[in-house]
N, C-alpha and C. Protein backbone atom coordinates (compact mmCIF):
# COMPACT_ATOMS: atom_id res chain seq x y z
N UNK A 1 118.45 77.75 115.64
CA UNK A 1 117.53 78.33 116.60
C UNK A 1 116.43 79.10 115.89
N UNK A 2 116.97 79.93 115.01
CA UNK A 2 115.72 80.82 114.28
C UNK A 2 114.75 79.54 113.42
N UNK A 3 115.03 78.39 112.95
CA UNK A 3 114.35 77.94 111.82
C UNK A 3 113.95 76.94 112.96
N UNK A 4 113.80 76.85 114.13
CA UNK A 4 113.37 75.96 114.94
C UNK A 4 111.85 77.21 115.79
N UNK A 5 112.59 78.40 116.20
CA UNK A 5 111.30 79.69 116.59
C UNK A 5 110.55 79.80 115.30
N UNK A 6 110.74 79.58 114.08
CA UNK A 6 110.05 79.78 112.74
C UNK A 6 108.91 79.08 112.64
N UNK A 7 109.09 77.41 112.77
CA UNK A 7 108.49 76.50 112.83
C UNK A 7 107.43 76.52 113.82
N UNK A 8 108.32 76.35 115.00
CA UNK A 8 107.03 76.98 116.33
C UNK A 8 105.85 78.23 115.95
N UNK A 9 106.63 79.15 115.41
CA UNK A 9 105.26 80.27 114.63
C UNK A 9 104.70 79.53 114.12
N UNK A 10 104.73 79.03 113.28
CA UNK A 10 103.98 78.81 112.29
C UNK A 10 102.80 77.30 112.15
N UNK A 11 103.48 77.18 113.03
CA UNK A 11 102.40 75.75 114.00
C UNK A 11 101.57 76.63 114.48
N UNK A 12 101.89 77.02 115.58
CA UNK A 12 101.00 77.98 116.66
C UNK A 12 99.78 78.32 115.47
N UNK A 13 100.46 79.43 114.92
CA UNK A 13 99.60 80.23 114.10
C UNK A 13 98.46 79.20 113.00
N UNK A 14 98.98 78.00 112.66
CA UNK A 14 98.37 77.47 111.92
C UNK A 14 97.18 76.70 112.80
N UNK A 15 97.52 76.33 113.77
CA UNK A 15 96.94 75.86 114.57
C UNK A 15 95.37 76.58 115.41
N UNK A 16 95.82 77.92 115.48
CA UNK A 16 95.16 78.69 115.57
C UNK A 16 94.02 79.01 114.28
N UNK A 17 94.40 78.72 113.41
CA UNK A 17 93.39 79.25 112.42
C UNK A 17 92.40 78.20 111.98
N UNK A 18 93.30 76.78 112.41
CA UNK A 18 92.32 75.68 112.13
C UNK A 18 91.21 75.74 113.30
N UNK A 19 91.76 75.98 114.48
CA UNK A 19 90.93 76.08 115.68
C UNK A 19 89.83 76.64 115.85
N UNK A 20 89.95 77.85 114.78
CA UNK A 20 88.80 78.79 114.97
C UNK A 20 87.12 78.46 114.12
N UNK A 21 87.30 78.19 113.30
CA UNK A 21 86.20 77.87 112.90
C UNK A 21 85.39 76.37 113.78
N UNK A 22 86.30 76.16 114.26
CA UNK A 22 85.72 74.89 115.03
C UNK A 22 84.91 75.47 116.37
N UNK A 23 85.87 76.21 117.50
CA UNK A 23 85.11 77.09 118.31
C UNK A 23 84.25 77.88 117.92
N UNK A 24 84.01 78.42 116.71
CA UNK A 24 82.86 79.05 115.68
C UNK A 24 81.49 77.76 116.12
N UNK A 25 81.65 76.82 115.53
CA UNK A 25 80.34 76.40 115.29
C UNK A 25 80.14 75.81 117.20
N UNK A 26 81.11 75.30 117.73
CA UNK A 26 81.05 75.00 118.91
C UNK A 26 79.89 75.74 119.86
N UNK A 27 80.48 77.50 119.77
CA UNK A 27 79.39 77.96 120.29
C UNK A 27 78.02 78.30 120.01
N UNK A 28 77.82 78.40 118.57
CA UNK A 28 76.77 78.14 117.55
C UNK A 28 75.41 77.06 118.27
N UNK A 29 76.24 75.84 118.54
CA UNK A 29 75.45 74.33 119.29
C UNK A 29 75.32 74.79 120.45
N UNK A 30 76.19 75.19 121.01
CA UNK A 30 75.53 75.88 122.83
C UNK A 30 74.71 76.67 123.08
N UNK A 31 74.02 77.34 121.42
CA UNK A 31 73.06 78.52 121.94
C UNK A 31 73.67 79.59 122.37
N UNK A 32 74.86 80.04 122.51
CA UNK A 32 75.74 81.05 122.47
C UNK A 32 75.91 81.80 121.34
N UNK A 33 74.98 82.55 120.46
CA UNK A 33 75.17 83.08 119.79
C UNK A 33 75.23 84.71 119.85
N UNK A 34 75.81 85.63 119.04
CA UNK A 34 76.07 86.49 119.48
C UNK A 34 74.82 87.61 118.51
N UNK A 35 73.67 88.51 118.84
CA UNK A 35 73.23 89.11 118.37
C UNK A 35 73.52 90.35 117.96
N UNK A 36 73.12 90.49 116.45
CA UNK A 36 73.77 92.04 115.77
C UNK A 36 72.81 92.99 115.59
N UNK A 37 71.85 92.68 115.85
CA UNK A 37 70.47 93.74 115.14
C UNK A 37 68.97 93.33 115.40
N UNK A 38 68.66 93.77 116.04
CA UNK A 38 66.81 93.38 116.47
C UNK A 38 66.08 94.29 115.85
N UNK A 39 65.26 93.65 115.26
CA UNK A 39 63.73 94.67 114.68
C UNK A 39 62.92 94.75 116.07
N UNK A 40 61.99 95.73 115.73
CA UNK A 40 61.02 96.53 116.38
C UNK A 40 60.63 97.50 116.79
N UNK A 41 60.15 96.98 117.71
CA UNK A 41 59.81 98.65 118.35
C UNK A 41 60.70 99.38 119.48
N UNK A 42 60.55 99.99 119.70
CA UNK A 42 61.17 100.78 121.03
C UNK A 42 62.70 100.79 120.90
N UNK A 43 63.29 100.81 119.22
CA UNK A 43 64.57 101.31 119.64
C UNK A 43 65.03 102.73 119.44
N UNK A 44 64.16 103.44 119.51
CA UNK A 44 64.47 104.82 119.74
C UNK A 44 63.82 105.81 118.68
N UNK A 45 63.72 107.01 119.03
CA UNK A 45 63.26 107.77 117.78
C UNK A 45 63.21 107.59 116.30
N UNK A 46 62.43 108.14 115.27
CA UNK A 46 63.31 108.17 114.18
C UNK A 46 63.58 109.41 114.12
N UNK A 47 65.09 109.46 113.23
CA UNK A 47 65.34 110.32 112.83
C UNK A 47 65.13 111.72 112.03
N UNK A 48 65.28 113.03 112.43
CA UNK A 48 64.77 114.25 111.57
C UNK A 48 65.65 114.21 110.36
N UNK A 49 64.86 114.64 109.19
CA UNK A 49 65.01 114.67 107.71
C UNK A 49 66.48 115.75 108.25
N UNK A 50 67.48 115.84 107.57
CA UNK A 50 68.72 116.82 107.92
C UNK A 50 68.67 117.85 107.58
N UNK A 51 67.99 118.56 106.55
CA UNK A 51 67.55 119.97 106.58
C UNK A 51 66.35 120.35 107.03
N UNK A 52 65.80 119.54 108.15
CA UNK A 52 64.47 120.05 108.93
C UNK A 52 64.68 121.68 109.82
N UNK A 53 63.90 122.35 109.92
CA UNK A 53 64.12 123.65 110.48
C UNK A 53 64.30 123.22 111.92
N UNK A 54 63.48 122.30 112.42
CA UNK A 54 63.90 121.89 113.88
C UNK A 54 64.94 120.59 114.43
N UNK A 55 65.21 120.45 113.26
CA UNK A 55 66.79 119.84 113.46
C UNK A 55 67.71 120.23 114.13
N UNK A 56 68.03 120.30 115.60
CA UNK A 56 69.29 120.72 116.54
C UNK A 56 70.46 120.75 115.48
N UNK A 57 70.77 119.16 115.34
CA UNK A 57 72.23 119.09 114.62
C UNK A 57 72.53 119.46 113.39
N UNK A 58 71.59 120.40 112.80
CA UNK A 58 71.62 121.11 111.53
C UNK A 58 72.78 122.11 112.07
N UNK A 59 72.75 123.16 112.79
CA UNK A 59 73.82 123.68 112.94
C UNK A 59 75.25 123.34 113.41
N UNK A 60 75.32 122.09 114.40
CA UNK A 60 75.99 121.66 115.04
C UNK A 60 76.94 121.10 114.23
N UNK A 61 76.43 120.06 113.25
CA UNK A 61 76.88 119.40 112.12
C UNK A 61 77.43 120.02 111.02
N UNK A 62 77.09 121.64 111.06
CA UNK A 62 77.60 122.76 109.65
C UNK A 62 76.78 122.37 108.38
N UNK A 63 75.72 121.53 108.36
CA UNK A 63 74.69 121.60 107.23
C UNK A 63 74.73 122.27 106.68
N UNK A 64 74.62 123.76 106.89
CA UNK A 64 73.73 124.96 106.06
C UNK A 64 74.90 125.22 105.30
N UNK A 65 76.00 124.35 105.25
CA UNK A 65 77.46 125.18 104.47
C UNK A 65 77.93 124.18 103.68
N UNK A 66 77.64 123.22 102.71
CA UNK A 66 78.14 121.97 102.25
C UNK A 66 79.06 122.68 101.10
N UNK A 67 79.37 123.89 100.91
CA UNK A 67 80.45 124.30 99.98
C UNK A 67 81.65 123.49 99.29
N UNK A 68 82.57 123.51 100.47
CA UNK A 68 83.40 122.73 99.81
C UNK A 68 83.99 121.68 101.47
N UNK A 69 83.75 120.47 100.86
CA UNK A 69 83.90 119.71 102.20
C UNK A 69 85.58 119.98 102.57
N UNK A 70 86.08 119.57 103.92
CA UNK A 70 87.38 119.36 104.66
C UNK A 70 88.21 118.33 103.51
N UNK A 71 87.76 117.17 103.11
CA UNK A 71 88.22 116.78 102.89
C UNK A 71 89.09 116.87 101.46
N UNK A 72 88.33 117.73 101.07
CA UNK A 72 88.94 117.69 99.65
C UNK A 72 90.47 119.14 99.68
N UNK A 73 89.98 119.84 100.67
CA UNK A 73 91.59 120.42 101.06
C UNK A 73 92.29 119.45 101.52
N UNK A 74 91.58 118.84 102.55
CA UNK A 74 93.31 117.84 103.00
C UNK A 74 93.67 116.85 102.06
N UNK A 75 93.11 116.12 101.01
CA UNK A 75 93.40 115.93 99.73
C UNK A 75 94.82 116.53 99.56
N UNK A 76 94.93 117.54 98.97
CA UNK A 76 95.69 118.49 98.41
C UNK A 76 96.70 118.44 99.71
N UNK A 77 96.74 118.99 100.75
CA UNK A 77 97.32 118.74 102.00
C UNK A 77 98.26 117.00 101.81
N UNK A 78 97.85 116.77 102.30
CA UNK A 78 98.73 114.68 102.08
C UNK A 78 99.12 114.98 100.87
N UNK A 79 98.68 115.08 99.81
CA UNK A 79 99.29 114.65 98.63
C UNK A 79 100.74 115.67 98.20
N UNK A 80 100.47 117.32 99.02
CA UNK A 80 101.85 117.77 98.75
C UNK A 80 102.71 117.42 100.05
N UNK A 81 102.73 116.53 101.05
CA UNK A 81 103.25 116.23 102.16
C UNK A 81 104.08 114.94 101.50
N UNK A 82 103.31 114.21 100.93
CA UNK A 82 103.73 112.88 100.68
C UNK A 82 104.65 113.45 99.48
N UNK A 83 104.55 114.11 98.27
CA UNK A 83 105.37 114.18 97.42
C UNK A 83 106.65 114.45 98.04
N UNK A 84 106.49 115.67 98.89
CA UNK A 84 107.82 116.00 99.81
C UNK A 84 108.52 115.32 100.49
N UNK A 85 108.13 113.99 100.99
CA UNK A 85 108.69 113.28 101.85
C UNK A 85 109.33 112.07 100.74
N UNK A 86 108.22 112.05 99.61
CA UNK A 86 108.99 110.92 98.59
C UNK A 86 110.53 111.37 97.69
N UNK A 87 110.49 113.13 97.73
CA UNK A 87 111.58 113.47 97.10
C UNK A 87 112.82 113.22 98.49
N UNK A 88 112.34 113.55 99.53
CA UNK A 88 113.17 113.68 100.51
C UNK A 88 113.88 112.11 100.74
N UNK A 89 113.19 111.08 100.45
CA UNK A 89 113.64 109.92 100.34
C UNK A 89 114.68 109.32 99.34
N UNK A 90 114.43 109.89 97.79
CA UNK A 90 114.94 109.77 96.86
C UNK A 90 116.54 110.00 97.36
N UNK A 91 116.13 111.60 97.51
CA UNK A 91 117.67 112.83 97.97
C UNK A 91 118.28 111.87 98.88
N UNK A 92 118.27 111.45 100.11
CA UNK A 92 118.84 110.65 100.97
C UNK A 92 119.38 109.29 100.51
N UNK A 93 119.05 108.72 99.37
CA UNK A 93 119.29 107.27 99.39
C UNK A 93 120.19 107.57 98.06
N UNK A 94 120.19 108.86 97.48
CA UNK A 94 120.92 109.10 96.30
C UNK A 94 122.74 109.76 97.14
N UNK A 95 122.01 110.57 98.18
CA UNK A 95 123.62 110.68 99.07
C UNK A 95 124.22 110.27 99.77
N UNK A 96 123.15 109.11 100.04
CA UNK A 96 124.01 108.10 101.25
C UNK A 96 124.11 107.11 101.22
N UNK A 97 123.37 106.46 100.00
CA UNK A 97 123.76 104.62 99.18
C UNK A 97 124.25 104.42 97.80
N UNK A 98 124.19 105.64 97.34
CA UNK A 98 124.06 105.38 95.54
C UNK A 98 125.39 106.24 95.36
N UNK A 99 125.68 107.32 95.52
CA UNK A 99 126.83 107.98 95.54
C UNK A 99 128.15 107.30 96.41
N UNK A 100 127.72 107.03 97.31
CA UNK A 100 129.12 106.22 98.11
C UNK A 100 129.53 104.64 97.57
N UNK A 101 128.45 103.96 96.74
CA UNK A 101 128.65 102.57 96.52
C UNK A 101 129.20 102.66 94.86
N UNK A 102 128.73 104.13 94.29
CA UNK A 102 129.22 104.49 93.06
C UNK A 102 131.29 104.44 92.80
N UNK A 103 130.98 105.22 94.09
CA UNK A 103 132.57 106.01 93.97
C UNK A 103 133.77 105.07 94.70
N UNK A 104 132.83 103.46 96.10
CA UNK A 104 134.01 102.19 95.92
C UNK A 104 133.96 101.37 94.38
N UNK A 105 132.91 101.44 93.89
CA UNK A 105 133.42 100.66 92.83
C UNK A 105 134.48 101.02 92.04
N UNK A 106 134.23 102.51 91.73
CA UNK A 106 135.14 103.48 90.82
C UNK A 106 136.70 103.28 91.38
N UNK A 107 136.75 103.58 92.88
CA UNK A 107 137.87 103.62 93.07
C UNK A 107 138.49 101.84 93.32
N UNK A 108 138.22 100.96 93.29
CA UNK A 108 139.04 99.40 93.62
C UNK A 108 138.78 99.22 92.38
């Protein structure tokens, strides 16, 4: 049953991937194409230089403070989270797979 649902995946799926580039150009010939980006005019302001004095989102954005960005604390943040969770993994698989599979061998 499983190597018969296996097969079925993997048709499907293959099937699917051949399919796609075909419906790709399909709609391509219908003039169905899909647009990403128009030049010209009238799409909106341009933008103020970011330290302009009349820049709204100069304050909004915290501009005037580029000290030390967020990210480089949470850096430090994940990286002592993750160490903790990698020792915490170690500790667990050392008291609950490695120590118990130690001590049937020892004892039979």
């Amino acid at each position: 049953m499983r190597r018969v649902l296996g097969v079925a995946l993997a048709t499907v799926l293959l099937a699917t991937i051949i399919a796609m580039p075909a419906a790709a150009d399909d709609a391509d010939v219908a003039g169905e194409s899909i647009v990403l980006a128009v030049d010209g005019e009238g799409l909106g302001p341009e933008p103020q230089p970011r330290l302009a004095e009349e820049n709204k989102a100069r304050e909004l954005a915290g501009y005037e403070n580029p000290d030390v960005p967020f990210t480089w604390g949470a850096a430090w943040i994940l990286t002592f989270t993750g160490m903790v969770g990698l020792a915490l993994l170690i500790a667990l698989y050392w008291l609950l797979v490695h120590r118990p599979s130690r001590r049937a061998t020892e004892g039979a």
